[in-house]
PDB file of N, CA and C in Angstrom:
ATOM      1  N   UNK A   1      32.339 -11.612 -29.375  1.00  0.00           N
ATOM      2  CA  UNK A   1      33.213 -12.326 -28.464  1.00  0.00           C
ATOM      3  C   UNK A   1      32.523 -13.555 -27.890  1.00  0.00           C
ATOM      4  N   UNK A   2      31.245 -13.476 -27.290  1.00  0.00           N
ATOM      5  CA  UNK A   2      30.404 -14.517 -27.107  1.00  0.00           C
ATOM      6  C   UNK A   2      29.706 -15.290 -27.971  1.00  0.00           C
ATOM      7  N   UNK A   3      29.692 -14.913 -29.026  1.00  0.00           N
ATOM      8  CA  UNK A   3      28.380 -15.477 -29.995  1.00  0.00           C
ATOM      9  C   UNK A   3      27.209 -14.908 -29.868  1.00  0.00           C
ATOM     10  N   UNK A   4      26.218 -15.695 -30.197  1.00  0.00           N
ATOM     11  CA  UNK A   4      24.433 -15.124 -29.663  1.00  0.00           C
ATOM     12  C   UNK A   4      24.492 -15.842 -28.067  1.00  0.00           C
ATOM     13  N   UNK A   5      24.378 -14.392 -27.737  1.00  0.00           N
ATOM     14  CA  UNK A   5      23.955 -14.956 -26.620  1.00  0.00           C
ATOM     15  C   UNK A   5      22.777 -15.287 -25.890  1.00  0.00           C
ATOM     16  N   UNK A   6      21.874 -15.208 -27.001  1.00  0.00           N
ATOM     17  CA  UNK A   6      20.899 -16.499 -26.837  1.00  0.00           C
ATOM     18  C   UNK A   6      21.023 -18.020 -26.122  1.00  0.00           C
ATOM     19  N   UNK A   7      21.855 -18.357 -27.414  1.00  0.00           N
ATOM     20  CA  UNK A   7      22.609 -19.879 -27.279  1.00  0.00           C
ATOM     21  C   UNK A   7      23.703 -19.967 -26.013  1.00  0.00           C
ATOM     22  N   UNK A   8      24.253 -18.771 -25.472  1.00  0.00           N
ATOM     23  CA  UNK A   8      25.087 -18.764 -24.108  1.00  0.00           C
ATOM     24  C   UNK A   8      24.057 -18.525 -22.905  1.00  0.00           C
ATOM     25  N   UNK A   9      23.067 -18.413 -23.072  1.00  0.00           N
ATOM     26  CA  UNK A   9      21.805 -18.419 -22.035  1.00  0.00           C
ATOM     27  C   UNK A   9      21.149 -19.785 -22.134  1.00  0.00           C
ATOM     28  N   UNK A  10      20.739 -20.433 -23.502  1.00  0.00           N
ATOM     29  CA  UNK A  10      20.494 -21.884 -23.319  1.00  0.00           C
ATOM     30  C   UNK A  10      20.983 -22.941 -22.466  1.00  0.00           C
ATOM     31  N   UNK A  11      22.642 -22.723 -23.253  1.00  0.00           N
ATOM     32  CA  UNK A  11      23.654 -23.166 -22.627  1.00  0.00           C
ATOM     33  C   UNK A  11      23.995 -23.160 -20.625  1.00  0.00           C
ATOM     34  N   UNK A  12      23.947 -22.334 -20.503  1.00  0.00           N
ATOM     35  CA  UNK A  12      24.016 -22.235 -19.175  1.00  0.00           C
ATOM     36  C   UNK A  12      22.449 -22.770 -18.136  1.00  0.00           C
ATOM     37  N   UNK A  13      21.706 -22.369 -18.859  1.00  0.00           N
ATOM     38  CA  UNK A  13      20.287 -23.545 -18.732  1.00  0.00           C
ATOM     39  C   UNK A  13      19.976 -24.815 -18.197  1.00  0.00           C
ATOM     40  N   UNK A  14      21.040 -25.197 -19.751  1.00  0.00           N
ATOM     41  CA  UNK A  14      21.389 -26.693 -19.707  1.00  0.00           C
ATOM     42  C   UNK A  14      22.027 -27.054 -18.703  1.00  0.00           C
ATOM     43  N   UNK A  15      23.190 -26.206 -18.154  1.00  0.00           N
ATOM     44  CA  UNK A  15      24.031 -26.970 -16.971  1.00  0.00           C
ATOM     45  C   UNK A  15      23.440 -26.540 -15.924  1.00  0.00           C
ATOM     46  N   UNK A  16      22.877 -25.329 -15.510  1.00  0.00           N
ATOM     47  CA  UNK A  16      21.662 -26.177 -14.503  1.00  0.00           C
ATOM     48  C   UNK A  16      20.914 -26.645 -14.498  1.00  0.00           C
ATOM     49  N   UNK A  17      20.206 -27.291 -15.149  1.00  0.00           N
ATOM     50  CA  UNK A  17      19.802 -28.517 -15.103  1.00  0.00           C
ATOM     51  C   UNK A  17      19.934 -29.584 -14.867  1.00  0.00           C
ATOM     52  N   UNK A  18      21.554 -29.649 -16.074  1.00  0.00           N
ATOM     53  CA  UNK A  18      22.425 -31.133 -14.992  1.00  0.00           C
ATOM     54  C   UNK A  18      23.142 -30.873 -14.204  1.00  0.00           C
ATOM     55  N   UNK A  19      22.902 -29.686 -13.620  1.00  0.00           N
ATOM     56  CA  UNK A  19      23.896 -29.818 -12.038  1.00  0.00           C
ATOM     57  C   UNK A  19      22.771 -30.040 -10.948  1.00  0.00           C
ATOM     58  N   UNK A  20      21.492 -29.652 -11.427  1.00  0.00           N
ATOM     59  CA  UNK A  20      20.444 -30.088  -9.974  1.00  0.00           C
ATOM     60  C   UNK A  20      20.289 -31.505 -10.293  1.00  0.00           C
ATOM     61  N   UNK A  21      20.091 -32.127 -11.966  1.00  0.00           N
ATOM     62  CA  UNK A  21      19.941 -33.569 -11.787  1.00  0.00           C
ATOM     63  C   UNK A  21      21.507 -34.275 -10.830  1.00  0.00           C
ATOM     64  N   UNK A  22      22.221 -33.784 -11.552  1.00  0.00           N
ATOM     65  CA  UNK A  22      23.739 -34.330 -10.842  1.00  0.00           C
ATOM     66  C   UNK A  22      23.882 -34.643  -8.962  1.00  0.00           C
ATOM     67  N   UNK A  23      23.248 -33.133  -8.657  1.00  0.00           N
ATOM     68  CA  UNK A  23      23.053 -32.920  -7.299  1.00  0.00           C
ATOM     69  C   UNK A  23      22.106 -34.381  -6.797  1.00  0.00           C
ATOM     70  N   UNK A  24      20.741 -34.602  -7.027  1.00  0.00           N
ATOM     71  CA  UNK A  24      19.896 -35.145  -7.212  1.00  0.00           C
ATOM     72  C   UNK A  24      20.385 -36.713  -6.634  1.00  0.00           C
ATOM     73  N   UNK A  25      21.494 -37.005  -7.963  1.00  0.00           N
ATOM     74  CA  UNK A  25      21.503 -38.250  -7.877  1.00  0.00           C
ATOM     75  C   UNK A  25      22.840 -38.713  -6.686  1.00  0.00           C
ATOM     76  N   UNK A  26      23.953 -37.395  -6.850  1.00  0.00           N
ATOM     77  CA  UNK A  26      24.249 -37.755  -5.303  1.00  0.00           C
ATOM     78  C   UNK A  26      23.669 -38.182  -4.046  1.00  0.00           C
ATOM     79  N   UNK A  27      23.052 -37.457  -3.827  1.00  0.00           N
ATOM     80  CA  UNK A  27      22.377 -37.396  -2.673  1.00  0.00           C
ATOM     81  C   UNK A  27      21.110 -38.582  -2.146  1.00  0.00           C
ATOM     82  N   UNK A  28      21.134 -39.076  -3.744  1.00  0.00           N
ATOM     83  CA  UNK A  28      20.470 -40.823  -3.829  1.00  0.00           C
ATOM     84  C   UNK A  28      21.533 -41.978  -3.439  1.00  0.00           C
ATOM     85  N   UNK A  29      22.502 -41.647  -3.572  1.00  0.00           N
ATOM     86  CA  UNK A  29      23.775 -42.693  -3.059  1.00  0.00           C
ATOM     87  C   UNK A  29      23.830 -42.711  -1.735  1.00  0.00           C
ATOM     88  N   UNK A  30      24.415 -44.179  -1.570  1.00  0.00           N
ATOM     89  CA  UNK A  30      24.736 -44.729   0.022  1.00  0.00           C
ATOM     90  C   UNK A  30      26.224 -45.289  -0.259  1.00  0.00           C
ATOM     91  N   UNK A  31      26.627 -44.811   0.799  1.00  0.00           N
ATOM     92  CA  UNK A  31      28.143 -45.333   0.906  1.00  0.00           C
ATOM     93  C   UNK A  31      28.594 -46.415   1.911  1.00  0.00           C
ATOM     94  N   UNK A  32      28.567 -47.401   2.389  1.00  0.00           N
ATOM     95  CA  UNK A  32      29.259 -48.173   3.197  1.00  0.00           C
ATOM     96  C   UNK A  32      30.374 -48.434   3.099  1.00  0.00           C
ATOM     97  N   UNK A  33      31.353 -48.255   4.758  1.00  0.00           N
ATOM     98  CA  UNK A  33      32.170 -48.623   4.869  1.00  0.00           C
ATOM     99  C   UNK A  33      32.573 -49.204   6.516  1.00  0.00           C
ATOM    100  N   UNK A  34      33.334 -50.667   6.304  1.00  0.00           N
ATOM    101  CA  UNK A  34      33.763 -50.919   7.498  1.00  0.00           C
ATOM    102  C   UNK A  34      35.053 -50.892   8.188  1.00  0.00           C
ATOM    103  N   UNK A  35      35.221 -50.998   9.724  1.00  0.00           N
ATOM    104  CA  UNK A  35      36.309 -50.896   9.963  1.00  0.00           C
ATOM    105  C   UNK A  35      36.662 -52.090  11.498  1.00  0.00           C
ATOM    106  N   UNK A  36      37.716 -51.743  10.842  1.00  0.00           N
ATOM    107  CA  UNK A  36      38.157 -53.336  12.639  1.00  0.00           C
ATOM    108  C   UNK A  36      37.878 -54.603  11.848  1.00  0.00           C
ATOM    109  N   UNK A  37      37.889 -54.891  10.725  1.00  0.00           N
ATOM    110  CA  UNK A  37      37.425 -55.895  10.297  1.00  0.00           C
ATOM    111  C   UNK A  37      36.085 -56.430  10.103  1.00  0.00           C
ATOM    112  N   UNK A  38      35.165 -55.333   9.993  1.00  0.00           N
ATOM    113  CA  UNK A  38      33.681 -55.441   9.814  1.00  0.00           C
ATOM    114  C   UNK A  38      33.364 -55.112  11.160  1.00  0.00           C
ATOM    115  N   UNK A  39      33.954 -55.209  12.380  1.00  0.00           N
ATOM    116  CA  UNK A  39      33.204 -54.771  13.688  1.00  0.00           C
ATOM    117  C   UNK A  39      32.436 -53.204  13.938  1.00  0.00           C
ATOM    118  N   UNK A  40      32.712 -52.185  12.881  1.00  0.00           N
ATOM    119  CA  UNK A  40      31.574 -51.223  13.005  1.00  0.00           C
ATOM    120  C   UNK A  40      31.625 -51.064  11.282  1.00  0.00           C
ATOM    121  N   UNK A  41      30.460 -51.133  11.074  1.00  0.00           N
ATOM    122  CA  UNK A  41      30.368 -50.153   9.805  1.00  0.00           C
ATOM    123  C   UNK A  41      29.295 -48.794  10.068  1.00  0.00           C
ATOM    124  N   UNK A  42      29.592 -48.045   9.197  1.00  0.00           N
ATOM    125  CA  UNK A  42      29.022 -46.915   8.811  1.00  0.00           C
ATOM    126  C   UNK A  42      28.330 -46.513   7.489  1.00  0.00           C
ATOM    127  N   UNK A  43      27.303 -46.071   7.454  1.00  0.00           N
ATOM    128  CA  UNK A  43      26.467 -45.953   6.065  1.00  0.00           C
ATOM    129  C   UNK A  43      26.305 -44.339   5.864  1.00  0.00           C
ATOM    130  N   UNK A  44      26.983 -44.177   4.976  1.00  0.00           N
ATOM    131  CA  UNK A  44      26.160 -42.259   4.752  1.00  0.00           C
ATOM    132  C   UNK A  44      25.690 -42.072   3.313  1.00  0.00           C
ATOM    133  N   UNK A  45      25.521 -40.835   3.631  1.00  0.00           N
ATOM    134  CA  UNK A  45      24.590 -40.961   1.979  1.00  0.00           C
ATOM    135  C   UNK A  45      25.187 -39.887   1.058  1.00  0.00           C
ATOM    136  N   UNK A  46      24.791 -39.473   0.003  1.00  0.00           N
ATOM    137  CA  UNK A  46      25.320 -38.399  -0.528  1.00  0.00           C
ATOM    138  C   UNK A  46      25.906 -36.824  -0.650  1.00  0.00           C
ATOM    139  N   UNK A  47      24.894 -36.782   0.798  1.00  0.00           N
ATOM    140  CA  UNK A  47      24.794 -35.639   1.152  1.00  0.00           C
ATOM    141  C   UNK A  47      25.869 -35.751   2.178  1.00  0.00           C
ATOM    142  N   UNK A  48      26.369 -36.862   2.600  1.00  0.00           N
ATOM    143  CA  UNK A  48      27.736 -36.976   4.194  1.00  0.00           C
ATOM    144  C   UNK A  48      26.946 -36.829   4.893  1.00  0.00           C
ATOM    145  N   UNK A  49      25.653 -37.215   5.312  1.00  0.00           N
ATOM    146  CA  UNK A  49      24.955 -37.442   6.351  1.00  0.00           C
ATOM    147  C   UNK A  49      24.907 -39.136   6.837  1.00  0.00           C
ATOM    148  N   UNK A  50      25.037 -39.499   7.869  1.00  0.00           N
ATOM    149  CA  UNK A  50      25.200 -40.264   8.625  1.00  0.00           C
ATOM    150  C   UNK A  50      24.001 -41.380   8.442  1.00  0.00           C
ATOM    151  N   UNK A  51      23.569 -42.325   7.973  1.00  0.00           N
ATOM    152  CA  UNK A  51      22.034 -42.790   7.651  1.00  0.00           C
ATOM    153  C   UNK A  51      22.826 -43.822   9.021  1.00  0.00           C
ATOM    154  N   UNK A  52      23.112 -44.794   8.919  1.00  0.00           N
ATOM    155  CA  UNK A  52      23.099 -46.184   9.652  1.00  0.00           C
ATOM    156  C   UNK A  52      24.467 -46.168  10.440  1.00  0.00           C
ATOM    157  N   UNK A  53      24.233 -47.141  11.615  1.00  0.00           N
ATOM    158  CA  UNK A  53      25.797 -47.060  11.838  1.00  0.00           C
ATOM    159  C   UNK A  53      25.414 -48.745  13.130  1.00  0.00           C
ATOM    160  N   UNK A  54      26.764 -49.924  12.719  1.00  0.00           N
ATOM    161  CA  UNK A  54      26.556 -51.253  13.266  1.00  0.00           C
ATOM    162  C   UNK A  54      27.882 -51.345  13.807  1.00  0.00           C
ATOM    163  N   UNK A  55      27.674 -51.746  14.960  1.00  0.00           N
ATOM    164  CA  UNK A  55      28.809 -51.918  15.991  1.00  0.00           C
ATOM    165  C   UNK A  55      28.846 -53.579  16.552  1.00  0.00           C
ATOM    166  N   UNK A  56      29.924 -53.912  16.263  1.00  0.00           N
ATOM    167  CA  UNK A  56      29.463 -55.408  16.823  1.00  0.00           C
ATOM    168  C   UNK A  56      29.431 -55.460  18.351  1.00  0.00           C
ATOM    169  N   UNK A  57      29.129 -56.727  18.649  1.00  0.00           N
ATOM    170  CA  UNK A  57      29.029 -56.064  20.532  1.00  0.00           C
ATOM    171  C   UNK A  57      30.093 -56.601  21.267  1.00  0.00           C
ATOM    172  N   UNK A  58      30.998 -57.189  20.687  1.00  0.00           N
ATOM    173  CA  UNK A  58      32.227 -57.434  21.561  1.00  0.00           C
ATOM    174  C   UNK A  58      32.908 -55.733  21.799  1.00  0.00           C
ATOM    175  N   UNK A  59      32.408 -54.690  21.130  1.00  0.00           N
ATOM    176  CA  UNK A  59      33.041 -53.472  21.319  1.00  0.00           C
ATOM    177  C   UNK A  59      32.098 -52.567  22.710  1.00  0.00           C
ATOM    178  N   UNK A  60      31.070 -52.899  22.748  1.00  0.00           N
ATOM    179  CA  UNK A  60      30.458 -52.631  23.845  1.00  0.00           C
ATOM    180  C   UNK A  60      30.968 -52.495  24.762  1.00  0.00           C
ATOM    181  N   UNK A  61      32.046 -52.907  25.231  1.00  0.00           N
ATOM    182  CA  UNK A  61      32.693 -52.794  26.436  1.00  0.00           C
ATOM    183  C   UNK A  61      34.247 -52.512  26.151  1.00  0.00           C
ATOM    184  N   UNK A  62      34.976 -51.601  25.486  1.00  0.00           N
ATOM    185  CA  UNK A  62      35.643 -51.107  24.631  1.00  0.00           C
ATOM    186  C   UNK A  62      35.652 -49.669  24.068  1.00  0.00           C
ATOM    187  N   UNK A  63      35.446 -48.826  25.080  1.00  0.00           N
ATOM    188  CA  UNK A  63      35.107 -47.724  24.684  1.00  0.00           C
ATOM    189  C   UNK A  63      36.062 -47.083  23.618  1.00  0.00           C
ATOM    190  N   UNK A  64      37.499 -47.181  24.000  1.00  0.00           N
ATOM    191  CA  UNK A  64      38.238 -46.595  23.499  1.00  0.00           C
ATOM    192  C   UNK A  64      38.364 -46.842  21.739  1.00  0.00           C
ATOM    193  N   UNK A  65      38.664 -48.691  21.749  1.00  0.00           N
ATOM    194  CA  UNK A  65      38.980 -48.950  20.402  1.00  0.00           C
ATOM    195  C   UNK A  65      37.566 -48.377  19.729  1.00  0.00           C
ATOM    196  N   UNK A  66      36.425 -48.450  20.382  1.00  0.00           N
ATOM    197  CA  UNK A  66      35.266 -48.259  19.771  1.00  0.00           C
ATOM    198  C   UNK A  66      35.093 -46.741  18.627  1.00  0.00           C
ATOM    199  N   UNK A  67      35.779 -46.430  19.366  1.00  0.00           N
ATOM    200  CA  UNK A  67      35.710 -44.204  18.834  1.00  0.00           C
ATOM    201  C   UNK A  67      36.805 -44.750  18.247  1.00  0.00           C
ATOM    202  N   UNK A  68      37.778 -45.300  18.045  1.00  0.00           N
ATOM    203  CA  UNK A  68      38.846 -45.101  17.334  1.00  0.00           C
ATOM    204  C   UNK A  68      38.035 -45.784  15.753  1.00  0.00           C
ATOM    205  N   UNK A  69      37.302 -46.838  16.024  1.00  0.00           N
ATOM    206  CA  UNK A  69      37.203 -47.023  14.936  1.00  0.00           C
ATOM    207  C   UNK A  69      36.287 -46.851  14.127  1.00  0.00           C
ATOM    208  N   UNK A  70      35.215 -46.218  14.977  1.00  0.00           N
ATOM    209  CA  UNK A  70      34.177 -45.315  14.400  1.00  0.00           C
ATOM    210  C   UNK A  70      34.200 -43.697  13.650  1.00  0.00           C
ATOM    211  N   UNK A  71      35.745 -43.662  14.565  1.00  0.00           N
ATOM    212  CA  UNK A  71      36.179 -42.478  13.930  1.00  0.00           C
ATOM    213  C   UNK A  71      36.719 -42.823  12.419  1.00  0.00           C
ATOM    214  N   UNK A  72      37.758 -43.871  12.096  1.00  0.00           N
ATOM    215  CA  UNK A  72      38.079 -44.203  10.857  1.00  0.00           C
ATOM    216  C   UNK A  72      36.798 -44.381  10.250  1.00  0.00           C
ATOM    217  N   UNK A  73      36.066 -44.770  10.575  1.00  0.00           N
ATOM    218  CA  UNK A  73      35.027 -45.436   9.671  1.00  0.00           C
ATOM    219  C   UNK A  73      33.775 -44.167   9.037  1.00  0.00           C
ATOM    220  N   UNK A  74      34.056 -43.237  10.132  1.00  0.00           N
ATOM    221  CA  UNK A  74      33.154 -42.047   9.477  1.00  0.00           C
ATOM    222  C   UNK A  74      34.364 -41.219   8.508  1.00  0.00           C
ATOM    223  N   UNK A  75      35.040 -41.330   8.886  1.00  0.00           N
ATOM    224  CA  UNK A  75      36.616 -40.635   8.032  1.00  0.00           C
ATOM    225  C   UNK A  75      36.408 -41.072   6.784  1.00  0.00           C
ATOM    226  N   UNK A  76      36.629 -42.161   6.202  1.00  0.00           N
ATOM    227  CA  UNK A  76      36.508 -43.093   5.242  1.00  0.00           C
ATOM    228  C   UNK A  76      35.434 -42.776   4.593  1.00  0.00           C
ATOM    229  N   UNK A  77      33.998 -42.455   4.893  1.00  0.00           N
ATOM    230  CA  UNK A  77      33.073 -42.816   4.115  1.00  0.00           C
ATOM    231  C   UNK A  77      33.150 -41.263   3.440  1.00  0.00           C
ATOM    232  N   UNK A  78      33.138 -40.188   4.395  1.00  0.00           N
ATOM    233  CA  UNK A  78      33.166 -39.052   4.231  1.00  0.00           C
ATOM    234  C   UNK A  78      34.358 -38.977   3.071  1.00  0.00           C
ATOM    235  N   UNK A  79      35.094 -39.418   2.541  1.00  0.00           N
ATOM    236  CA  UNK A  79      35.941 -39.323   1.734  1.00  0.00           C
ATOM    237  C   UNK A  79      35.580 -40.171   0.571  1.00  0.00           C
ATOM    238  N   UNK A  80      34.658 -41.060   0.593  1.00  0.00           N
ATOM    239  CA  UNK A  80      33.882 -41.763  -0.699  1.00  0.00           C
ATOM    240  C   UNK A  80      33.342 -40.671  -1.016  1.00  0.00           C
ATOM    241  N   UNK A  81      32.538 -40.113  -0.335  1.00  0.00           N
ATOM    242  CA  UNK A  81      31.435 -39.075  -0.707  1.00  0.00           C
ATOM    243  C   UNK A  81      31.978 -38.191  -1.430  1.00  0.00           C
ATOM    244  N   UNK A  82      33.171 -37.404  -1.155  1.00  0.00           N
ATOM    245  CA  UNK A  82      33.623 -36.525  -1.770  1.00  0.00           C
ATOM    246  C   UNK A  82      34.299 -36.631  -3.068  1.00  0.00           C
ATOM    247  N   UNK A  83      35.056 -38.171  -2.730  1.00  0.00           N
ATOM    248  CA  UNK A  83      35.338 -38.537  -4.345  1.00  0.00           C
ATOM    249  C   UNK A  83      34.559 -38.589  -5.578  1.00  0.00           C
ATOM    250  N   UNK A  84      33.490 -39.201  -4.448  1.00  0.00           N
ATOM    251  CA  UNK A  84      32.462 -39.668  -6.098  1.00  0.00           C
ATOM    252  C   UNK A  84      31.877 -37.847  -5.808  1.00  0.00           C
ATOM    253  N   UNK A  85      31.504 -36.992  -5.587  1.00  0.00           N
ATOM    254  CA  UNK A  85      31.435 -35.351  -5.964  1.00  0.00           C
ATOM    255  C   UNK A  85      32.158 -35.452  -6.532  1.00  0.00           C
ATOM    256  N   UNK A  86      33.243 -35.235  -6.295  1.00  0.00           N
ATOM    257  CA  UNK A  86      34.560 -34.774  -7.664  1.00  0.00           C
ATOM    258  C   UNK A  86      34.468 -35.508  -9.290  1.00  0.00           C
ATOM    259  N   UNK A  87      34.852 -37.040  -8.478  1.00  0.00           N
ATOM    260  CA  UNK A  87      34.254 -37.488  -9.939  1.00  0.00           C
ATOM    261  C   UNK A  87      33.095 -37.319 -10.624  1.00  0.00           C
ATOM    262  N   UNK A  88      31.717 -37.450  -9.873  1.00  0.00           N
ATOM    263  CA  UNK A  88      30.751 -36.693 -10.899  1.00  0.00           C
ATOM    264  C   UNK A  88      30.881 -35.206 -11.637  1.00  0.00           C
ATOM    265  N   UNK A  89      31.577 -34.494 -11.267  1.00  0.00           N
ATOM    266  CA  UNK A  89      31.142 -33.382 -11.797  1.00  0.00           C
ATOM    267  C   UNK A  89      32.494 -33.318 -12.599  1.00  0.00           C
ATOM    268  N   UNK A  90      33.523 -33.401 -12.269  1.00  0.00           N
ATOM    269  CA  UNK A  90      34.291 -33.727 -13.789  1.00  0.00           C
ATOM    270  C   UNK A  90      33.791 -34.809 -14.841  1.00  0.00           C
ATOM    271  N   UNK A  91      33.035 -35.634 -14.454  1.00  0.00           N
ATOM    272  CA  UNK A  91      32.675 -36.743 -15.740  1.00  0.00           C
ATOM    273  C   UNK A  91      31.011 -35.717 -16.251  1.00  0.00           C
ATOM    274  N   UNK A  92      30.333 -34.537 -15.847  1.00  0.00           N
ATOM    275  CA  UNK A  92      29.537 -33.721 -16.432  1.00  0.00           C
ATOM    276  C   UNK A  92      30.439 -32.864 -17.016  1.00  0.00           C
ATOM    277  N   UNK A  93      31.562 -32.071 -16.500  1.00  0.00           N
ATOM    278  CA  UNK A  93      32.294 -31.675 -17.770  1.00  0.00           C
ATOM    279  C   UNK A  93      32.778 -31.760 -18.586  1.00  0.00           C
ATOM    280  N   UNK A  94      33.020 -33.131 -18.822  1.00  0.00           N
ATOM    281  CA  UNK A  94      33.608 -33.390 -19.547  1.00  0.00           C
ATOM    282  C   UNK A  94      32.907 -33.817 -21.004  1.00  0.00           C
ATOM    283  N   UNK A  95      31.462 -33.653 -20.314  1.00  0.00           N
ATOM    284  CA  UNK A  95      30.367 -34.068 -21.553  1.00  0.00           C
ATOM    285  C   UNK A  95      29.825 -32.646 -21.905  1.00  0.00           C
ATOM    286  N   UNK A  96      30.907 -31.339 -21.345  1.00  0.00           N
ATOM    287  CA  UNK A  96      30.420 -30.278 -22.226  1.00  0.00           C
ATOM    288  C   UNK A  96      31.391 -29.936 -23.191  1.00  0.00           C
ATOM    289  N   UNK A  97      31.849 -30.905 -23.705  1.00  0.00           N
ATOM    290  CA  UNK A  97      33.486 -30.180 -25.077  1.00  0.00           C
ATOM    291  C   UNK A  97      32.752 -29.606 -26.211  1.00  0.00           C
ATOM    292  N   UNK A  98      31.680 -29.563 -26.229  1.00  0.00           N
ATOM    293  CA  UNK A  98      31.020 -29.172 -27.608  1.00  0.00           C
ATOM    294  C   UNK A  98      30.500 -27.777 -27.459  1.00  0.00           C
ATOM    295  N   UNK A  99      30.326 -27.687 -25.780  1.00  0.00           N
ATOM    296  CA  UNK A  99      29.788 -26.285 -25.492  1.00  0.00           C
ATOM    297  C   UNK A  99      31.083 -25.070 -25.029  1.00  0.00           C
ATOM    298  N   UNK A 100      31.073 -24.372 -25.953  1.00  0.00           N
ATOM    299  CA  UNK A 100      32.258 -23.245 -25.583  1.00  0.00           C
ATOM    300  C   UNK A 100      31.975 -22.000 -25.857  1.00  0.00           C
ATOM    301  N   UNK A 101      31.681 -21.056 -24.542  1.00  0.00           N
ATOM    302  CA  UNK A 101      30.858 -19.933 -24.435  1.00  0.00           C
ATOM    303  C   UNK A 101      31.459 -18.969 -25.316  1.00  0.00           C
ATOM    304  N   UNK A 102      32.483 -19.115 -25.639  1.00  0.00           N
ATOM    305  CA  UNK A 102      33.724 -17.965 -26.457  1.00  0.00           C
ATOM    306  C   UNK A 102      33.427 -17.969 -27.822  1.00  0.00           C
ATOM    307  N   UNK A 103      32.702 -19.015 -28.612  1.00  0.00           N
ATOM    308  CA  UNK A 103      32.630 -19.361 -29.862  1.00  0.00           C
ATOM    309  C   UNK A 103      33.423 -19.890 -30.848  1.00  0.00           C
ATOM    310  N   UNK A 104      34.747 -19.896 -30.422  1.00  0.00           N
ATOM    311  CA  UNK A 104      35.727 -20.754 -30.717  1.00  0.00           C
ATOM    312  C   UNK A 104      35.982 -22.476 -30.490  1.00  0.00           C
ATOM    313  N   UNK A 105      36.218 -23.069 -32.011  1.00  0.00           N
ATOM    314  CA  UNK A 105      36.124 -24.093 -31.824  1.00  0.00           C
ATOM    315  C   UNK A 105      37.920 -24.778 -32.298  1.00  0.00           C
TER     316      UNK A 105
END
């Protein structure tokens, strides 16, 4: 039903491997995004951790619009992040069509 499952132990090997490289190189990405028209941006990284964050200073005294748009602006990036997750790891499956644990081709 499996084949050798030798080659279904390789196999599964292989994809961890490229799922820690995959992991890896997320978590090397930076995302910027601004909001208000460039008056705050926000930088996170792969992991949706928060690296940088620029507020222009006419908002300094602006509390309110300030969270409003710091809030979009962490909203936003946090949703790059997750896209490009999704898209990486469907564009790694999609480079396994050759591998099919069932033995059927």
């Amino acid at each position: 039903m499996f084949g050798n499952l030798g080659d279904m132990g390789k196999m599964l090997e292989g994809m961890q491997e490229n799922a820690q490289k995959l992991q890896a190189e997320l978590e090397a990405k930076t995302f910027s995004v601004k909001s208000g028209g460039g008056m705050v941006e926000v930088v996170i990284n792969g992991k949706g951790e928060v690296i940088d964050i620029t507020i222009d200073d006419s908002l300094m005294d602006d509390k309110d619009s300030l969270q409003i748009l710091l809030i979009g602006a962490i909203n936003d990036a946090y949703k790059m992040v997750e896209t490009n997750k999704q898209n990486s790891a469907l564009g790694m499956l999609g480079g396994m069509d050759g591998l099919n644990p069932f033995g059927a081709k």
